[in-house]
N, C-alpha and C. Protein backbone atom coordinates (compact mmCIF):
# COMPACT_ATOMS: atom_id res chain seq x y z
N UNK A 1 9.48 62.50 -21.03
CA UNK A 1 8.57 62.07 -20.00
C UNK A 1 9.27 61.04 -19.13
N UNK A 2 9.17 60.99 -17.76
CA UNK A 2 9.96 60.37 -16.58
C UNK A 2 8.85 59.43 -16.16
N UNK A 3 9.07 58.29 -16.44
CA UNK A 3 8.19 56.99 -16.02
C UNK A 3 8.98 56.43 -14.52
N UNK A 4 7.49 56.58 -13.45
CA UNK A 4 8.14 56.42 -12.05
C UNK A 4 8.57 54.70 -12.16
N UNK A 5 9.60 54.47 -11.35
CA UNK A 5 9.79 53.64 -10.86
C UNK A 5 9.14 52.46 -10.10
N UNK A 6 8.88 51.32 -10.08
CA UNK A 6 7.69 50.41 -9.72
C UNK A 6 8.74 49.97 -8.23
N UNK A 7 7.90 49.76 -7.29
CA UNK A 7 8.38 48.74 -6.29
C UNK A 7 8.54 47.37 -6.67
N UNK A 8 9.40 46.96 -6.32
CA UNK A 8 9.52 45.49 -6.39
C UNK A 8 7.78 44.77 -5.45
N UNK A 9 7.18 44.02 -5.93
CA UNK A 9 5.67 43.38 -4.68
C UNK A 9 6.43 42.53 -4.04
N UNK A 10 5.82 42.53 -2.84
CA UNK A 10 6.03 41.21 -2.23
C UNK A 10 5.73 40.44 -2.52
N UNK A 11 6.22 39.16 -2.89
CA UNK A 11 5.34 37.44 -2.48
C UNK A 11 4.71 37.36 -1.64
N UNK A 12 3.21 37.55 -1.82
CA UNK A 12 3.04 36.73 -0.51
C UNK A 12 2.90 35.87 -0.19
N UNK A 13 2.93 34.64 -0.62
CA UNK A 13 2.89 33.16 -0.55
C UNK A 13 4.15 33.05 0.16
N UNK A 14 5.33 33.70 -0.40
CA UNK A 14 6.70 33.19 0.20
C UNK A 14 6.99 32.87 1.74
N UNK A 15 6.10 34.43 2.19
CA UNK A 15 5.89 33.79 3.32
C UNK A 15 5.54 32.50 4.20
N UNK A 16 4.38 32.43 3.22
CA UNK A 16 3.62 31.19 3.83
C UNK A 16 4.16 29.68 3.84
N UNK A 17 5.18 29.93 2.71
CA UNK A 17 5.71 28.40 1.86
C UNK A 17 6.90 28.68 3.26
N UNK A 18 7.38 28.94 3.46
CA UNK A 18 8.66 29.02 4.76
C UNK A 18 8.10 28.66 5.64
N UNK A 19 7.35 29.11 5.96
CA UNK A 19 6.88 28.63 7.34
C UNK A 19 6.16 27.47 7.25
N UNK A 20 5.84 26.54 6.51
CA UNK A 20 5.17 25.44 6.01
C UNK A 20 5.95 24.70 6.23
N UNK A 21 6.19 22.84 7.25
CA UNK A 21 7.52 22.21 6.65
C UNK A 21 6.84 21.82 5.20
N UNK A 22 8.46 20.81 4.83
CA UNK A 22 8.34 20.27 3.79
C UNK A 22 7.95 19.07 3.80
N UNK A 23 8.03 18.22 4.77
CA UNK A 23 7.30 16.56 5.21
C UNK A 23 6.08 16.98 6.18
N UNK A 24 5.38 15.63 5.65
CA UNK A 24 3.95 15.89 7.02
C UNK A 24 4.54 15.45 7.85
N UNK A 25 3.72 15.77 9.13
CA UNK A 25 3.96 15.60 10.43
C UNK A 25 4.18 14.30 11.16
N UNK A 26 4.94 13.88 11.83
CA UNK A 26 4.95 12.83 12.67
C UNK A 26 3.52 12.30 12.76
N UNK A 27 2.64 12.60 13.25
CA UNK A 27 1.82 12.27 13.79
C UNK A 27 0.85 11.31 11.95
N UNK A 28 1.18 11.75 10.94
CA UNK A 28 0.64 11.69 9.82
C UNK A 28 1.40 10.02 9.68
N UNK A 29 2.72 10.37 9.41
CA UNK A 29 3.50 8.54 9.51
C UNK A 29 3.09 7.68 10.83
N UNK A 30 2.72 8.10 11.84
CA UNK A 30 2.15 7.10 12.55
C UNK A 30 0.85 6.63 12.66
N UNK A 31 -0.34 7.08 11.56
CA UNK A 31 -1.71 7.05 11.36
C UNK A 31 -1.27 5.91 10.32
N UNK A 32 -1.10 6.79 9.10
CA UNK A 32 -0.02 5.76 7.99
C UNK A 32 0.80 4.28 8.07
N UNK A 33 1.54 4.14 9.23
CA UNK A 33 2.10 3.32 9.34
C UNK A 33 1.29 2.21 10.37
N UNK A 34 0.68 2.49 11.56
CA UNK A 34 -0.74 1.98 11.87
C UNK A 34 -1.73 1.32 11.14
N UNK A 35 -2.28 2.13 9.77
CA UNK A 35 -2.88 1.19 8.76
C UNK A 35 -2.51 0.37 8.06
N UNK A 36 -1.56 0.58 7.70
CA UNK A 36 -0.33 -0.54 6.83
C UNK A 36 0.10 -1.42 7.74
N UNK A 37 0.13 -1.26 9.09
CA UNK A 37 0.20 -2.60 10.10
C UNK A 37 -0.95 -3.07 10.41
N UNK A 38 -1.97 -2.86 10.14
CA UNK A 38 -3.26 -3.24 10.51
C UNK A 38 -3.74 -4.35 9.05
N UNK A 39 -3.51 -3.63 8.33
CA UNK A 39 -3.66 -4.26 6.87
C UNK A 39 -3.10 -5.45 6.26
N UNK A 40 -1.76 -5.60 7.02
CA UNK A 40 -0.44 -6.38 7.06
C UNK A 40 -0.96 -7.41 7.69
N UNK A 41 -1.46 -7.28 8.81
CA UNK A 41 -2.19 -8.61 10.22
C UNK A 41 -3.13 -9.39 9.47
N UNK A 42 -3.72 -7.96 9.14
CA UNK A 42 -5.09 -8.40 8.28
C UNK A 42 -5.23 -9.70 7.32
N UNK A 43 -4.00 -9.39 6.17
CA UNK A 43 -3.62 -10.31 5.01
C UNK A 43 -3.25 -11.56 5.45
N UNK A 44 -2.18 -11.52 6.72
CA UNK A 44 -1.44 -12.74 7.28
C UNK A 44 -3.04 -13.65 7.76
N UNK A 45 -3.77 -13.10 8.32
CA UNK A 45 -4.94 -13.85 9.09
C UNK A 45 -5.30 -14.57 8.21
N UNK A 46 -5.62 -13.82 7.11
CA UNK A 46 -6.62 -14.21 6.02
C UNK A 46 -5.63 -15.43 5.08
N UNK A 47 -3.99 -15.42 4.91
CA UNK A 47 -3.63 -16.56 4.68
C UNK A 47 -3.44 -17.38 5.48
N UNK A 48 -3.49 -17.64 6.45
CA UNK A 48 -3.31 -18.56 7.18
C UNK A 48 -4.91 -19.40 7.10
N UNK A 49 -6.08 -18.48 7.15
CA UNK A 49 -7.02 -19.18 6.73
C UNK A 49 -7.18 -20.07 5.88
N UNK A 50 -6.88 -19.16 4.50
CA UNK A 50 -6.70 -20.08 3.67
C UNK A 50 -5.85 -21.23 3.18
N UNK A 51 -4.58 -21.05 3.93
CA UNK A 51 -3.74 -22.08 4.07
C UNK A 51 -4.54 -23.48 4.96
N UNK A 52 -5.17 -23.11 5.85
CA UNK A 52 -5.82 -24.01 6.77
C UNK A 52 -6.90 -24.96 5.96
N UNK A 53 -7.64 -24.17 5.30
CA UNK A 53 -8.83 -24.96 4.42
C UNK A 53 -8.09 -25.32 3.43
N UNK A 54 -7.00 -24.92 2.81
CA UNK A 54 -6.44 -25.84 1.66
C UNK A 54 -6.33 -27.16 2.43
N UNK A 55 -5.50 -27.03 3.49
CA UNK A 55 -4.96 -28.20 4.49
C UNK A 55 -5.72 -29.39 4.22
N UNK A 56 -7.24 -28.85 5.01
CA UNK A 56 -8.96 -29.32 5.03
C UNK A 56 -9.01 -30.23 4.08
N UNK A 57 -9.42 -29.54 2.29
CA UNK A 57 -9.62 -29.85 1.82
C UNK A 57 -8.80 -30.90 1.07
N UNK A 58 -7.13 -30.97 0.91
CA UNK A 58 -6.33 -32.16 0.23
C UNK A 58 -6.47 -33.18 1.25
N UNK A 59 -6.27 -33.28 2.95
CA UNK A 59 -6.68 -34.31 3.79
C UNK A 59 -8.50 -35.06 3.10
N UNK A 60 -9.40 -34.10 2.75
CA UNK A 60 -10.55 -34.73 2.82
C UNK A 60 -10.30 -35.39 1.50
N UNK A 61 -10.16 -34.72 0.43
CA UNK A 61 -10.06 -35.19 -1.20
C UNK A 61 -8.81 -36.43 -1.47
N UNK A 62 -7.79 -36.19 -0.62
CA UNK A 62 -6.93 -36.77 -0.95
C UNK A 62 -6.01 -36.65 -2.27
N UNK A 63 -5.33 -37.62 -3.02
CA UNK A 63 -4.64 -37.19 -3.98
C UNK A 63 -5.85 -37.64 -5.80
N UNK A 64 -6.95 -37.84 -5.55
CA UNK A 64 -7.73 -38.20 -6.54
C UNK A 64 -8.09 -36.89 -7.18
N UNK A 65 -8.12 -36.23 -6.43
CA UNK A 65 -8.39 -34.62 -7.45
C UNK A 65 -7.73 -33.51 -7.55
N UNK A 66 -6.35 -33.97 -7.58
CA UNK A 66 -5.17 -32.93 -7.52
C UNK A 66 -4.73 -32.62 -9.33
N UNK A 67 -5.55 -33.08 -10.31
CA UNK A 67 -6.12 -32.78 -11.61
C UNK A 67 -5.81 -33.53 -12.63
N UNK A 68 -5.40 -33.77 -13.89
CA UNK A 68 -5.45 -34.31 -14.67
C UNK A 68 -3.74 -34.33 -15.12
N UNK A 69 -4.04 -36.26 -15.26
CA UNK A 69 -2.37 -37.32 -15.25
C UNK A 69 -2.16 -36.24 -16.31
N UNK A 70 -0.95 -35.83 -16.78
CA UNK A 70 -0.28 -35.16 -18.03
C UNK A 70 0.95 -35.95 -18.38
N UNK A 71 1.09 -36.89 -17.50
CA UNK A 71 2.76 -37.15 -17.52
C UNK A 71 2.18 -38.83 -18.38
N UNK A 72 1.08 -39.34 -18.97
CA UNK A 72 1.16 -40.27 -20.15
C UNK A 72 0.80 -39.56 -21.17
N UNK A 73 1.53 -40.23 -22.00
CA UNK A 73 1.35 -39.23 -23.92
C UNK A 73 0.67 -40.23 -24.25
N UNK A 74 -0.34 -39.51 -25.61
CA UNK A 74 -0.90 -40.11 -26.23
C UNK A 74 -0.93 -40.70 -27.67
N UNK A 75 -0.31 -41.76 -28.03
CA UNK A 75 0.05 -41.74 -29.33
C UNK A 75 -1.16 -42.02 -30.26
């Protein structure tokens, strides 16, 4: 008995994966990189704030509540 021969199938994905790039698009790193500069501003603002009210607060408190002497021992 003579068993026919099979075609090789196509892939068809193969197609699809070729014609696909392999990095996203320009347009994807500049959405990306936009938020991460936005986010970046963001953080700097927000320390500088808080750098400012630290400022605030050691001018108002002075050096009386900068915490507890450690540097006398107690025998």
């Amino acid at each position: 008995m003579m068993v026919p021969k099979r075609r090789p199938q196509k892939n068809q994905n193969a197609g699809k994966e070729a014609s696909q790039p392999k990095f996203p698009s320009a347009r994807y790193f500049q959405i990306h990189f936009q938020h991460m500069e936005s986010q970046l501003d963001l953080t700097h603002r927000s320390l500088e704030a808080l750098q400012q009210q630290m400022a605030e607060l050691q001018a108002r408190f002075g050096n009386a509540h900068t915490g507890p002497d450690f540097s006398k021992t107690e025998e």
